[in-house]
C-alpha atoms as a PDB file:
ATOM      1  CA  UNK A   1      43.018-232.800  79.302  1.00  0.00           C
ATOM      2  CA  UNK A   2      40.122-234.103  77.118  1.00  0.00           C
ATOM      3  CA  UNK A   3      38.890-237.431  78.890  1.00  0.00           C
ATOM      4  CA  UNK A   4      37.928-240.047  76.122  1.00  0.00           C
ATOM      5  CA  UNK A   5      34.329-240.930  76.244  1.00  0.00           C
ATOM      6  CA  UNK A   6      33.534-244.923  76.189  1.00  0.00           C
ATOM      7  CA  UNK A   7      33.421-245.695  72.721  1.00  0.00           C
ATOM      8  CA  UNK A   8      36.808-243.261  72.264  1.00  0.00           C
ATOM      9  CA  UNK A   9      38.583-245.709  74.688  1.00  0.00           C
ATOM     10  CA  UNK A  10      37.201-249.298  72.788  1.00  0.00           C
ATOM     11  CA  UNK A  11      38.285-247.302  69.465  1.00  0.00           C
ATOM     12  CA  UNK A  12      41.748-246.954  70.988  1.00  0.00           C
ATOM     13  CA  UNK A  13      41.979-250.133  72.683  1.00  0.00           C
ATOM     14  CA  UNK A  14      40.962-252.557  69.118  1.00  0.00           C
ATOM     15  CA  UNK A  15      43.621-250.175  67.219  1.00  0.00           C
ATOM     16  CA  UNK A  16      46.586-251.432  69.272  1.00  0.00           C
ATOM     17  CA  UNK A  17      45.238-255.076  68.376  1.00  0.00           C
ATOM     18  CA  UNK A  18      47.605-256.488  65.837  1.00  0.00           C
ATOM     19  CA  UNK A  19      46.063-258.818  62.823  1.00  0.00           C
ATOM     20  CA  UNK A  20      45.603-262.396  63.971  1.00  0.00           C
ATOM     21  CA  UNK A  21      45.295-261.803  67.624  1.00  0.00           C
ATOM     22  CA  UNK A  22      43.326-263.892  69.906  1.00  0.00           C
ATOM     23  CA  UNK A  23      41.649-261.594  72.681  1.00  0.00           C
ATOM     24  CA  UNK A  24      39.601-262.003  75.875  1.00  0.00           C
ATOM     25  CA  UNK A  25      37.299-259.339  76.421  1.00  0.00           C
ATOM     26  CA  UNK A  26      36.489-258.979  79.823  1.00  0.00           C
ATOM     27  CA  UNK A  27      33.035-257.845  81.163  1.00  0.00           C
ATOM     28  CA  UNK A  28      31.936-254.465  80.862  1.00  0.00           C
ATOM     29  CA  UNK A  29      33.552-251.832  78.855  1.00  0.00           C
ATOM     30  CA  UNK A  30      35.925-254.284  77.173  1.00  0.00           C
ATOM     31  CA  UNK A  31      32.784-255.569  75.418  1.00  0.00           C
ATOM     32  CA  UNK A  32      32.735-251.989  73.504  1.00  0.00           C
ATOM     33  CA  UNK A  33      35.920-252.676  71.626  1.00  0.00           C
ATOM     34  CA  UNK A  34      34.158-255.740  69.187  1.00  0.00           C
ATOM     35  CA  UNK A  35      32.213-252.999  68.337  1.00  0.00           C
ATOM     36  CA  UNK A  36      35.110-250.833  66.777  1.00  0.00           C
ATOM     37  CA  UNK A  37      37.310-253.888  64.994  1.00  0.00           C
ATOM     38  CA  UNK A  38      38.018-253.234  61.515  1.00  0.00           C
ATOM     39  CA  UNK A  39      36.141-255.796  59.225  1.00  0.00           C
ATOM     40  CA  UNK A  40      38.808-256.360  56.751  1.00  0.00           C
ATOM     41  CA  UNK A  41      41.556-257.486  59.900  1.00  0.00           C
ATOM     42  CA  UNK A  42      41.273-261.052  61.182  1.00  0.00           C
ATOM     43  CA  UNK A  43      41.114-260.616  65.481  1.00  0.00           C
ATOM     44  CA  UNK A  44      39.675-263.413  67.326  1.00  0.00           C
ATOM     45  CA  UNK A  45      37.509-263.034  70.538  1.00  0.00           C
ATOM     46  CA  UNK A  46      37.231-264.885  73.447  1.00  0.00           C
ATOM     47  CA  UNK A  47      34.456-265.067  76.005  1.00  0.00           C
ATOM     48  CA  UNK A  48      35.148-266.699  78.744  1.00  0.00           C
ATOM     49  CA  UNK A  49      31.589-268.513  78.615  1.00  0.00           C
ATOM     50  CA  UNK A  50      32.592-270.532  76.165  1.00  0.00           C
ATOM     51  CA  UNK A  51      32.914-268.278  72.953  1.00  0.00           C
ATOM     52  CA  UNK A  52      35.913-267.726  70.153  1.00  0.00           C
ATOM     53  CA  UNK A  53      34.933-266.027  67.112  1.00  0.00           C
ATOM     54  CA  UNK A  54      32.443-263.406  68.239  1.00  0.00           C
ATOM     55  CA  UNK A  55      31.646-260.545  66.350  1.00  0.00           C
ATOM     56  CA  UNK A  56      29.915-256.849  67.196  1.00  0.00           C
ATOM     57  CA  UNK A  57      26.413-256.610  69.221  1.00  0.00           C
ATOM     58  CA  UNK A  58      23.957-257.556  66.780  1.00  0.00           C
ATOM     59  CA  UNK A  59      21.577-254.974  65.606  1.00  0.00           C
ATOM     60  CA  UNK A  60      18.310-253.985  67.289  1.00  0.00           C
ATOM     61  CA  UNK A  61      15.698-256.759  66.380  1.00  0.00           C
ATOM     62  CA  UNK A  62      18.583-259.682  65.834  1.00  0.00           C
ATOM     63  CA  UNK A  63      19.576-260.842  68.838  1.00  0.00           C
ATOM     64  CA  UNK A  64      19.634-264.542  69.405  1.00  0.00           C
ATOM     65  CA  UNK A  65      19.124-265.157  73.301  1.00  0.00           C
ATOM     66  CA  UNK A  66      21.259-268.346  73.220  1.00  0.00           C
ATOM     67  CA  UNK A  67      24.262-266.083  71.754  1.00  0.00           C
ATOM     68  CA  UNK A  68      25.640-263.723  74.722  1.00  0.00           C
ATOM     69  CA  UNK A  69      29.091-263.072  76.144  1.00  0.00           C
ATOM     70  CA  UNK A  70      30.011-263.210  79.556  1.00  0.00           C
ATOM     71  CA  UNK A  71      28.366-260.466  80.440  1.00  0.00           C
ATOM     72  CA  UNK A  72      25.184-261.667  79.596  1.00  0.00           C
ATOM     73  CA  UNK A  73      25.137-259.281  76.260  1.00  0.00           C
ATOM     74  CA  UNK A  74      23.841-260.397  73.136  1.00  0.00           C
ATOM     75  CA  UNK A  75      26.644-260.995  70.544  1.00  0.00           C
ATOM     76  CA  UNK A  76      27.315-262.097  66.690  1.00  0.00           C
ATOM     77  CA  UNK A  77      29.110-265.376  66.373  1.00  0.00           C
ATOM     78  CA  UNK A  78      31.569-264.598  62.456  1.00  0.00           C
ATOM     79  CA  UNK A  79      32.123-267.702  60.520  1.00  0.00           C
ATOM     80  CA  UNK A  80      33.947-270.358  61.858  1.00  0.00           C
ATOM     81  CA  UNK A  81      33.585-269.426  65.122  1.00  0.00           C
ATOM     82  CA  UNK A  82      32.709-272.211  68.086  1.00  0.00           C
ATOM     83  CA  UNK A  83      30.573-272.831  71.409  1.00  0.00           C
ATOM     84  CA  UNK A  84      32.822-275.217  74.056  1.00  0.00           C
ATOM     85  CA  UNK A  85      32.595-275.639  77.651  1.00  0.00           C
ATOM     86  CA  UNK A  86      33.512-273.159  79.860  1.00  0.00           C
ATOM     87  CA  UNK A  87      36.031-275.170  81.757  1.00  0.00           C
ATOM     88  CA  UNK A  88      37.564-275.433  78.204  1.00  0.00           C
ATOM     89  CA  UNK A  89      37.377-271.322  77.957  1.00  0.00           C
ATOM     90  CA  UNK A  90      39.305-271.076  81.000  1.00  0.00           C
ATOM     91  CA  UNK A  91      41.913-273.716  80.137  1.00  0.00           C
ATOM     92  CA  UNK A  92      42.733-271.738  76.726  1.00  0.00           C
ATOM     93  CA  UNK A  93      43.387-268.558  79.201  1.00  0.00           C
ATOM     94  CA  UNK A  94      44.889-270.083  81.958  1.00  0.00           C
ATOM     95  CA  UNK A  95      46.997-272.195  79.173  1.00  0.00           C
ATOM     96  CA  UNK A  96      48.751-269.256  77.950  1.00  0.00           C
ATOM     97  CA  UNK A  97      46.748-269.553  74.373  1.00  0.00           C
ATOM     98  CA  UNK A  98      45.594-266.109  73.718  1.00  0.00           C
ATOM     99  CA  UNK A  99      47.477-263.264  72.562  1.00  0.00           C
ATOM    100  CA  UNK A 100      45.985-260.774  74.960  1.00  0.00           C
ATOM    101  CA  UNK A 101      42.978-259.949  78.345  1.00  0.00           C
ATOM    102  CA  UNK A 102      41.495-256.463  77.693  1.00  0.00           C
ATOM    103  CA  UNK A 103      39.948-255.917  81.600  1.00  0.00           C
ATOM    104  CA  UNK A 104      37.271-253.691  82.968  1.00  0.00           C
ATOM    105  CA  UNK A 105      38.654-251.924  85.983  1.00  0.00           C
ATOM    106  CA  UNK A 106      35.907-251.229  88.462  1.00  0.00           C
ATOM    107  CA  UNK A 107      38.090-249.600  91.481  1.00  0.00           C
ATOM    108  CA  UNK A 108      41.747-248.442  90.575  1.00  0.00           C
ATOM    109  CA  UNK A 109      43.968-246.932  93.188  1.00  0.00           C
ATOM    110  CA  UNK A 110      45.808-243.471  92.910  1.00  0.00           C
ATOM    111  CA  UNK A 111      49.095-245.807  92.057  1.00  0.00           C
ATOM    112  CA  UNK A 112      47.131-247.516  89.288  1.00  0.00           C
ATOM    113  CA  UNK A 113      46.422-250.622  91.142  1.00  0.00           C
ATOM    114  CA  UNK A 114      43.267-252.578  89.942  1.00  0.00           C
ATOM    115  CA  UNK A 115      40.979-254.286  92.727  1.00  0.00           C
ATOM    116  CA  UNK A 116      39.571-257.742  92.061  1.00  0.00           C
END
C-alpha cells in the first residue's frame, strides 16, 4: 500500500468538507488542509486563538506577524472574517457551534487510540 504523503492527506481531508462547514483545524498537519480548499466553496475555519475566516498560508514575502493560527503559522484572514478572544474561540467549540475538529495525532496506538 502507497502511504499518502502530507499534502495527499490535507487534499483528502478538505474534499470530505461539505460547502458551508465551519472547521477547527488543529495544530500541525491539520493546518495543511486550508491550503487545498477549493476557492469557489464557502468552508469556514476556526483557530482556536481567536480566528474564523482564515484562508491558505500567505505567500513568501506577505506574511503579517499579527495574523497566525494556533500554531504560531502565518495565515490569510478572507473577507469577512473576525479576531475575538480566545475564551470566546473555545466557547464556539466547546458550545457545539462548528460543524467539525480536524486533529493532529502525535502518538496513536495499534487499536487506533489517539494520546492527548
Amino acid at each position: 500500500m502507497k502511504k499518502l504523503t502530507r499534502d495527499e492527506m490535507a487534499r483528502r481531508v478538505a474534499a470530505d468538507i461539505p460547502e458551508g462547514a465551519y472547521v477547527n483545524l488543529g495544530i500541525g498537519m491539520p493546518t495543511f488542509v486550508a491550503n487545498h480548499l477549493a476557492a469557489d466553496r464557502e468552508i469556514f475555519l476556526h483557530s482556536e486563538n481567536g480566528l474564523l475566516g482564515m484562508g491558505p498560508a500567505p505567500a513568501k514575502g506577505e506574511e503579517d506577524d499579527e495574523l497566525i493560527n494556533a500554531g504560531k503559522q502565518h495565515v490569510t484572514l478572507l473577507t469577512g472574517g473576525a479576531y475575538f478572544h480566545h475564551a470566546d474561540s473555545f466557547a464556539m467549540m466547546r458550545g457545539g457551534h462548528l460543524d467539525f475538529c480536524v486533529l493532529g495525532a502525535f502518538q496513536v496506538s495499534a487499536q487506533g487510540n489517539l494520546a492527548n
